[in-house]
PDB file of N, CA and C in Angstrom:
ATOM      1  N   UNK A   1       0.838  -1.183   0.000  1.00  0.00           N
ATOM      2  CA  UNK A   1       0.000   0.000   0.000  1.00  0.00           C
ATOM      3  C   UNK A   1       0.888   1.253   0.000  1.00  0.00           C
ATOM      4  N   UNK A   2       0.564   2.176  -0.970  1.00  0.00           N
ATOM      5  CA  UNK A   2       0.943   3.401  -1.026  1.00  0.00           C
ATOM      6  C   UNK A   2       0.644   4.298   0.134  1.00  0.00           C
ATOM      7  N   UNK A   3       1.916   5.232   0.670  1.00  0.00           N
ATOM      8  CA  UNK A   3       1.497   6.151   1.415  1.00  0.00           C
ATOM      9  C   UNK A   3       0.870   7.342   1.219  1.00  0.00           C
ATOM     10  N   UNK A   4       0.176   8.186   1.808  1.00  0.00           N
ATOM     11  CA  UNK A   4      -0.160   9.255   1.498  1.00  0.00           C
ATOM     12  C   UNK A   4       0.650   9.809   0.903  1.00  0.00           C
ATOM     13  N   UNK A   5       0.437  11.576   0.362  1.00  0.00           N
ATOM     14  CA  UNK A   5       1.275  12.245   0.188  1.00  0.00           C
ATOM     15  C   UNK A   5       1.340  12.901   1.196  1.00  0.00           C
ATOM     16  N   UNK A   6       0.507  12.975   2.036  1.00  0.00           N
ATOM     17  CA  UNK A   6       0.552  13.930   3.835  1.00  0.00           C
ATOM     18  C   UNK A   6       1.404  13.097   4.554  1.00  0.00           C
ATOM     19  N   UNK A   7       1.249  12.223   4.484  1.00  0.00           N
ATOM     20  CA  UNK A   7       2.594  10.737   4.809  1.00  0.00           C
ATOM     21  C   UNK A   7       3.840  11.138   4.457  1.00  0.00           C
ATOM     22  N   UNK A   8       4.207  11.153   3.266  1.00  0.00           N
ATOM     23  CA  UNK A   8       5.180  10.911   2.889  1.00  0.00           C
ATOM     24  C   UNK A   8       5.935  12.834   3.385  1.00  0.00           C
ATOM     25  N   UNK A   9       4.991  13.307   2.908  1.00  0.00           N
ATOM     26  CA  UNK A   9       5.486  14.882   3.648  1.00  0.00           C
ATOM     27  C   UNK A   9       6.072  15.320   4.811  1.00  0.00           C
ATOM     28  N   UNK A  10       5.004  14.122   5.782  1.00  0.00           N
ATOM     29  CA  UNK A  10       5.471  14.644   7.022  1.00  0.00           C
ATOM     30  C   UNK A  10       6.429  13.638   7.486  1.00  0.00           C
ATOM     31  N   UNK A  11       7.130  12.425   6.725  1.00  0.00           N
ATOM     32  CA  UNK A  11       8.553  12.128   6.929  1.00  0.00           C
ATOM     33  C   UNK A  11       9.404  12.569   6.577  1.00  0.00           C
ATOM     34  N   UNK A  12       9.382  13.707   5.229  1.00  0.00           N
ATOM     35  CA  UNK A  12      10.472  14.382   4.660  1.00  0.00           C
ATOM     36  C   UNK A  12      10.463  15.733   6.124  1.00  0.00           C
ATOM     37  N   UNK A  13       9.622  15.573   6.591  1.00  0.00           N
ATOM     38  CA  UNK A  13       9.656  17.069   7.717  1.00  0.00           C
ATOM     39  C   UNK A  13      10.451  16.279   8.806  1.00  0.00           C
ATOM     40  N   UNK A  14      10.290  15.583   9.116  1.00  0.00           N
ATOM     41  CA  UNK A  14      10.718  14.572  10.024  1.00  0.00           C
ATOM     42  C   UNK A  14      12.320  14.748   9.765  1.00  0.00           C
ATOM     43  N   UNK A  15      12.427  13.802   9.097  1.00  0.00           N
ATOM     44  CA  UNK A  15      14.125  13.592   8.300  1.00  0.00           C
ATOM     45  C   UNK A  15      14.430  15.102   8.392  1.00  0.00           C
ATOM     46  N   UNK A  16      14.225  16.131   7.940  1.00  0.00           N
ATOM     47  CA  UNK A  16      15.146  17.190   8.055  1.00  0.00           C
ATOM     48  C   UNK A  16      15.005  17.870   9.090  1.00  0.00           C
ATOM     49  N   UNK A  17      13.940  17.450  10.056  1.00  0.00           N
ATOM     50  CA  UNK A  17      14.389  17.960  11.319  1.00  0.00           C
ATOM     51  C   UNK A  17      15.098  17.239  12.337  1.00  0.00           C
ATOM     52  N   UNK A  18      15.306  16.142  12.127  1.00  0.00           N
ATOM     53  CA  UNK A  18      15.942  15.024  12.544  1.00  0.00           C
ATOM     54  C   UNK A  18      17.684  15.579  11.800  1.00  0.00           C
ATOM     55  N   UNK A  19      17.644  16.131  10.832  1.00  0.00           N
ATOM     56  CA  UNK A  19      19.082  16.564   9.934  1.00  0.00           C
ATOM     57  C   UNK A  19      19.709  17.845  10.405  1.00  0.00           C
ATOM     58  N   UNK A  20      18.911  18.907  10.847  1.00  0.00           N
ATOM     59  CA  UNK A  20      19.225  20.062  11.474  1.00  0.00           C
ATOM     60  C   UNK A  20      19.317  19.550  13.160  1.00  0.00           C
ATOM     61  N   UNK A  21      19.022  19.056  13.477  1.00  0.00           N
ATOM     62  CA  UNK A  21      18.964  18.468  14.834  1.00  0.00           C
ATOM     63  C   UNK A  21      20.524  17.837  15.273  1.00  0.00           C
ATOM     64  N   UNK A  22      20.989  16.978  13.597  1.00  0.00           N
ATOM     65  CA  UNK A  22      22.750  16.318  13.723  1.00  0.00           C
ATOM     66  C   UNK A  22      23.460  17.241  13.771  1.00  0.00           C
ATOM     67  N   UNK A  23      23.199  18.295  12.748  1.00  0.00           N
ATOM     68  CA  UNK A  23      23.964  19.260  12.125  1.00  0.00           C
ATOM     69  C   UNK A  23      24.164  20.206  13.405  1.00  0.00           C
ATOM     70  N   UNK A  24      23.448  20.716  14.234  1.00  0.00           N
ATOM     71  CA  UNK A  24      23.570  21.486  15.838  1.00  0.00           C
ATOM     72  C   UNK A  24      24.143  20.426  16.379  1.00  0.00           C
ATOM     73  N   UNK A  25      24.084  19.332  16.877  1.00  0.00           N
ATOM     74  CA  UNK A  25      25.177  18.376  17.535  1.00  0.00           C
ATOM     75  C   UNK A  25      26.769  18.567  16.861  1.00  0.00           C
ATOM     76  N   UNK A  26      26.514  18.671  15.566  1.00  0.00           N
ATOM     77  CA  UNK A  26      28.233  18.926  14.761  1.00  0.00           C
ATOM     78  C   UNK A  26      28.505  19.971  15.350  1.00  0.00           C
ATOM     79  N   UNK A  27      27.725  21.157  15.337  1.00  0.00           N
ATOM     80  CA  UNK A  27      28.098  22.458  15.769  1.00  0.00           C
ATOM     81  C   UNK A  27      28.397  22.824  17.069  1.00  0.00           C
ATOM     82  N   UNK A  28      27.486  22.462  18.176  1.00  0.00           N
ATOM     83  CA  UNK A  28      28.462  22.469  19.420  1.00  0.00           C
ATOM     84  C   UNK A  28      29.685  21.396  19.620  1.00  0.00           C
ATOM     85  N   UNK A  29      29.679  20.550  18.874  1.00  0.00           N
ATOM     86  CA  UNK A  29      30.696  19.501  19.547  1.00  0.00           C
ATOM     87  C   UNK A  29      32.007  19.787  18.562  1.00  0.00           C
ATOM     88  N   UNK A  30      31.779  20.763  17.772  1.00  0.00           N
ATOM     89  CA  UNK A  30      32.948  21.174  16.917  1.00  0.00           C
ATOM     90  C   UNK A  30      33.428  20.267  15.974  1.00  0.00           C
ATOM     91  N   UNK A  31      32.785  19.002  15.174  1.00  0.00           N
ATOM     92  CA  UNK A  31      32.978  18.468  14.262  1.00  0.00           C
ATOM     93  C   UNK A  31      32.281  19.038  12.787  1.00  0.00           C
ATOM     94  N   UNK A  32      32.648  18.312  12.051  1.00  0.00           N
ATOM     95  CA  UNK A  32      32.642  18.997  10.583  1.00  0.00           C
ATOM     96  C   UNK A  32      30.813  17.638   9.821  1.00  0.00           C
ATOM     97  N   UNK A  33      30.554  18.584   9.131  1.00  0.00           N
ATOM     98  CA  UNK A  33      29.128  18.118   8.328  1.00  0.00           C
ATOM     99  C   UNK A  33      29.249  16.754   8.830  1.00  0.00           C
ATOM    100  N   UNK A  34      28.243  15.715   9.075  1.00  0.00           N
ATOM    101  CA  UNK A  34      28.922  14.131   9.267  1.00  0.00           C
ATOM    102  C   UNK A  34      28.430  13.614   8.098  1.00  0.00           C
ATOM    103  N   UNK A  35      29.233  12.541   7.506  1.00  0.00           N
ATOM    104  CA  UNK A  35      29.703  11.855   6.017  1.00  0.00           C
ATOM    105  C   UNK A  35      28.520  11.228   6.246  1.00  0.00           C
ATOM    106  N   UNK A  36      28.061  11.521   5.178  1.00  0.00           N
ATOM    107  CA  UNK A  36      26.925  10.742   4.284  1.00  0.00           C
ATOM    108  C   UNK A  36      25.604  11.816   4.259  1.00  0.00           C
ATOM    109  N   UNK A  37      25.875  12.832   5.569  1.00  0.00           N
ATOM    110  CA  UNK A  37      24.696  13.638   5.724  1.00  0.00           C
ATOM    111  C   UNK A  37      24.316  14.472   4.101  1.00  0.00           C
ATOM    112  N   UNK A  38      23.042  14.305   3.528  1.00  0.00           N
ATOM    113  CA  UNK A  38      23.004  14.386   2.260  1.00  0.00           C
ATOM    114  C   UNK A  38      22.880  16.678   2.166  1.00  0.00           C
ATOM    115  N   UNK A  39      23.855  16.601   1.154  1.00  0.00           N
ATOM    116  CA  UNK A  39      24.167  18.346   0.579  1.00  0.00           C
ATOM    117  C   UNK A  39      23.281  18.009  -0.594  1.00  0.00           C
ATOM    118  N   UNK A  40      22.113  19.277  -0.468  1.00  0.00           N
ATOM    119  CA  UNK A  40      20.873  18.912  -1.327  1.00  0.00           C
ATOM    120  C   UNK A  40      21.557  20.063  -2.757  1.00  0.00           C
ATOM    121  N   UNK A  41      20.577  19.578  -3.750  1.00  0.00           N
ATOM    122  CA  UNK A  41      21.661  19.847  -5.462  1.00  0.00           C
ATOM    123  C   UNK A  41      21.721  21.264  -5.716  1.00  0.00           C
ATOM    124  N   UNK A  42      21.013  22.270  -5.127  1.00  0.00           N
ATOM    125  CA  UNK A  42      21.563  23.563  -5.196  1.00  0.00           C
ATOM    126  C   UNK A  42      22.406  24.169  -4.458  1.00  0.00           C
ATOM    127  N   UNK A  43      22.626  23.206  -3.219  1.00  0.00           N
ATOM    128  CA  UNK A  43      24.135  23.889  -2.739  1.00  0.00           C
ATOM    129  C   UNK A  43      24.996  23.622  -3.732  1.00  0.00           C
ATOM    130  N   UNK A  44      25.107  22.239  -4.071  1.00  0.00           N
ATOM    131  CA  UNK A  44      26.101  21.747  -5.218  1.00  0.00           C
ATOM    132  C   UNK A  44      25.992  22.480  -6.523  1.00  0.00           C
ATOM    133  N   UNK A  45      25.209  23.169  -6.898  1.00  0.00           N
ATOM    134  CA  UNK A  45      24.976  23.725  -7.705  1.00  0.00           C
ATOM    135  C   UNK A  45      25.745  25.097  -8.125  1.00  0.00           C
ATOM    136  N   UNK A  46      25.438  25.782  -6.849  1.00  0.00           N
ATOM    137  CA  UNK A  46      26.266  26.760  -6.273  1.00  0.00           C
ATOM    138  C   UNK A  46      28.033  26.804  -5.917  1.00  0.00           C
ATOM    139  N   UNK A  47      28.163  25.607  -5.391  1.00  0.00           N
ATOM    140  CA  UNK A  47      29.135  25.471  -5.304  1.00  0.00           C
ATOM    141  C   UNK A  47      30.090  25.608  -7.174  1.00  0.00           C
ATOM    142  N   UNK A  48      29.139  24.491  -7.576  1.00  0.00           N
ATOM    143  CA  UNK A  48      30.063  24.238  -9.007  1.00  0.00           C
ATOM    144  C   UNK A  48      30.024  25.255  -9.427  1.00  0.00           C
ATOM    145  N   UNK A  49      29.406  26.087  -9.504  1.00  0.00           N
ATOM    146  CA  UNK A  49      28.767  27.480 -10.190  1.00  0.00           C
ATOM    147  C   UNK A  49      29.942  28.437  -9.851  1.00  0.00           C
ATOM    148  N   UNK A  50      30.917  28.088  -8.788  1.00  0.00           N
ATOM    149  CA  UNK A  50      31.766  29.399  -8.574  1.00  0.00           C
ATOM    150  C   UNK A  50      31.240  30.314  -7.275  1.00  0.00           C
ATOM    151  N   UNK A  51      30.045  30.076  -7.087  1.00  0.00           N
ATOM    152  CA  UNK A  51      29.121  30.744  -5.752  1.00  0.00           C
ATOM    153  C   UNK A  51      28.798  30.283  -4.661  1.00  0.00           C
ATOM    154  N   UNK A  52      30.714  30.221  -3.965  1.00  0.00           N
ATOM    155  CA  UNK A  52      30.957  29.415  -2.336  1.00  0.00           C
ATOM    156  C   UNK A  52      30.234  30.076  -1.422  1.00  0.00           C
ATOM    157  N   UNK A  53      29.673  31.637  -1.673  1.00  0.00           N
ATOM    158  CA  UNK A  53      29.124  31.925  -0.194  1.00  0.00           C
ATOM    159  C   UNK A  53      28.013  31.707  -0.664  1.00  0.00           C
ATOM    160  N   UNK A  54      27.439  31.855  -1.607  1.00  0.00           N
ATOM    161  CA  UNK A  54      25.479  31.172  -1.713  1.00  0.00           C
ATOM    162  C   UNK A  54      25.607  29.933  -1.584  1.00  0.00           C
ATOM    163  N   UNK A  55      26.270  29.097  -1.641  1.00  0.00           N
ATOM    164  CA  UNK A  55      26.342  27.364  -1.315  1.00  0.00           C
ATOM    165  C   UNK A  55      26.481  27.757   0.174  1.00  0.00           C
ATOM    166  N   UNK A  56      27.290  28.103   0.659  1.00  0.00           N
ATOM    167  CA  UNK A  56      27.189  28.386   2.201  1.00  0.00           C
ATOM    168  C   UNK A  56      26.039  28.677   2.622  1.00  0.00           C
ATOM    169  N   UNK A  57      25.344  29.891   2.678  1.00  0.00           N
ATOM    170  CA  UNK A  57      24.061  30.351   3.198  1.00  0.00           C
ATOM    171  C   UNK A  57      23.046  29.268   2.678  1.00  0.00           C
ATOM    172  N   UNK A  58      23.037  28.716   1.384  1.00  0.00           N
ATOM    173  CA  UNK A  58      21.661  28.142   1.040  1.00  0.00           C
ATOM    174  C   UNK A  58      21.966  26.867   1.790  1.00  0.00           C
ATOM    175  N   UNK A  59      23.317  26.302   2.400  1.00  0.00           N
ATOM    176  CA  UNK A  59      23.276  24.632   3.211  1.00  0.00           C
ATOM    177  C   UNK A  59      22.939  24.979   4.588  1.00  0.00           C
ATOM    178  N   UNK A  60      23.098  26.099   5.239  1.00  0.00           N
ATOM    179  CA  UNK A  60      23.032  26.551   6.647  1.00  0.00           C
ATOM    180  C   UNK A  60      21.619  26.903   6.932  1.00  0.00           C
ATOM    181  N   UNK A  61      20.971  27.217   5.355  1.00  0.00           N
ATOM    182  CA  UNK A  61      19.205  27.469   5.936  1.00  0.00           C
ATOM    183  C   UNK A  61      18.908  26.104   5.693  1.00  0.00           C
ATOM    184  N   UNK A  62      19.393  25.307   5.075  1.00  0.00           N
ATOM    185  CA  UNK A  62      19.000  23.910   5.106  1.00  0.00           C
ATOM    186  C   UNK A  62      18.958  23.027   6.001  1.00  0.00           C
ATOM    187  N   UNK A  63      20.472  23.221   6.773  1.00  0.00           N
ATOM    188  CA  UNK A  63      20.421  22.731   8.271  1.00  0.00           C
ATOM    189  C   UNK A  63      20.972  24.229   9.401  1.00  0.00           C
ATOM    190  N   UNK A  64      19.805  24.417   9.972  1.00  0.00           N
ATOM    191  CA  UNK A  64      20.007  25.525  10.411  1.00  0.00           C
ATOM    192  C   UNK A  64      20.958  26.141  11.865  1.00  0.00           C
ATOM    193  N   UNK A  65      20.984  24.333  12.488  1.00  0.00           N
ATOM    194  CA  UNK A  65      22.018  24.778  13.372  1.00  0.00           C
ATOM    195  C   UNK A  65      23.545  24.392  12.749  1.00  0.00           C
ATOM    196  N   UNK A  66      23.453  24.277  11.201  1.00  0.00           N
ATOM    197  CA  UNK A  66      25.067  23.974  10.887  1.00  0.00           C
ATOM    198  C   UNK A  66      25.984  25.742  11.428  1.00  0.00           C
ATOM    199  N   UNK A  67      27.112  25.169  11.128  1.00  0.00           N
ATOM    200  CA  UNK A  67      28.176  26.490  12.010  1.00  0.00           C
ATOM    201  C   UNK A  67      28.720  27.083  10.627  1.00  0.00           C
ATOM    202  N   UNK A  68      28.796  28.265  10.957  1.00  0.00           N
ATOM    203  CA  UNK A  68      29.740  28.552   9.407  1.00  0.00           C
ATOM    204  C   UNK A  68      30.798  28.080   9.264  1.00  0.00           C
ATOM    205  N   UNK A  69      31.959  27.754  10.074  1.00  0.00           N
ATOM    206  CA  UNK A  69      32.811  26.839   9.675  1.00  0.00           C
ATOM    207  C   UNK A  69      32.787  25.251   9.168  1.00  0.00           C
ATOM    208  N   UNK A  70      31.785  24.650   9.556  1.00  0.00           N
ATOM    209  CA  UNK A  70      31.535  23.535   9.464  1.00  0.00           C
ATOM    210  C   UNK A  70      30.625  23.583   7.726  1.00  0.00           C
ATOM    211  N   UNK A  71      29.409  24.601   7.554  1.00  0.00           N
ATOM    212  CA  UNK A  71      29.116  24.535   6.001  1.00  0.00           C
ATOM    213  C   UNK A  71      30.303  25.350   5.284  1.00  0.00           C
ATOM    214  N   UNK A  72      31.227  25.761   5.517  1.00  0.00           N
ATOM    215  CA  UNK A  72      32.187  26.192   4.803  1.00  0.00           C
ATOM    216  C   UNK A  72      33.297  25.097   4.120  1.00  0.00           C
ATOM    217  N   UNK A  73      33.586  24.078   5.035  1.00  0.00           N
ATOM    218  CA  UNK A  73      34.382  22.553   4.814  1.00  0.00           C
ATOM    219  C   UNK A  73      33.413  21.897   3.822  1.00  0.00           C
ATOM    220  N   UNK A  74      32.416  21.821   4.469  1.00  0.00           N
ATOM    221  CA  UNK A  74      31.402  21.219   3.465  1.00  0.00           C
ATOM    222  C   UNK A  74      31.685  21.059   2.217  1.00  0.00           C
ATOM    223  N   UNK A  75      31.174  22.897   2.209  1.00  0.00           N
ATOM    224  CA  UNK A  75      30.888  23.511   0.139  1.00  0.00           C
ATOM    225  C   UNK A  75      32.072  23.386  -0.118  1.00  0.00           C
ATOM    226  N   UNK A  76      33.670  23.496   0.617  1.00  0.00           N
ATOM    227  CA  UNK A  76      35.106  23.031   0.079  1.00  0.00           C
ATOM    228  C   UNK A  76      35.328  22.130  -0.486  1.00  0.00           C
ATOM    229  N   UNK A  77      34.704  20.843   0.073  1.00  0.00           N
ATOM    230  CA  UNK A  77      35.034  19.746  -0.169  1.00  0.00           C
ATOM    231  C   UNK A  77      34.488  18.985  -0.933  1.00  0.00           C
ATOM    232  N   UNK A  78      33.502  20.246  -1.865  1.00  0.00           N
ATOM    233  CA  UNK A  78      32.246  19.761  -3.146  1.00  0.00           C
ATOM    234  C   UNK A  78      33.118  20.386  -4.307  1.00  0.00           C
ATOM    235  N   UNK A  79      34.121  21.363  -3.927  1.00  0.00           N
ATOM    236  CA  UNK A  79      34.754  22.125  -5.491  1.00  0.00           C
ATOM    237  C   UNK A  79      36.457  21.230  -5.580  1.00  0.00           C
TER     238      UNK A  79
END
């Protein structure tokens, strides 16, 4: 059986608050993005594009307790 789409919505709300939730654990504990945590395609976009500080700002509203040093390694480590 297929899930809703109110289903399936409110696990994608889930998952990324569950993702901003890791991303503030990286940030006080002073570690960097954690590997595998998924960089959605317009940061990457940005990044390839030449536009490291809009890849910055657009991954940090994405996960909102990321640190600027920590989405800065990030978008580095995409160019």
């Amino acid at each position: 059986m297929w899930a809703s789409s109110a289903k399936v919505a409110a696990l994608e709300h889930r998952v990324r608050v569950l993702e901003a939730q890791l991303a503030e654990l990286a940030r006080v504990t002073g570690t960097e993005l954690p590997a595998g945590l998924p960089v959605p395609d317009q940061v990457r976009a940005l990044a390839a594009g030449g536009k490291p500080i809009q890849a910055i700002k657009a991954l940090r509203e994405h996960y909102p307790g990321l640190g600027l040093a920590e989405a800065k390694a990030a978008v580095d480590n995409l160019r």
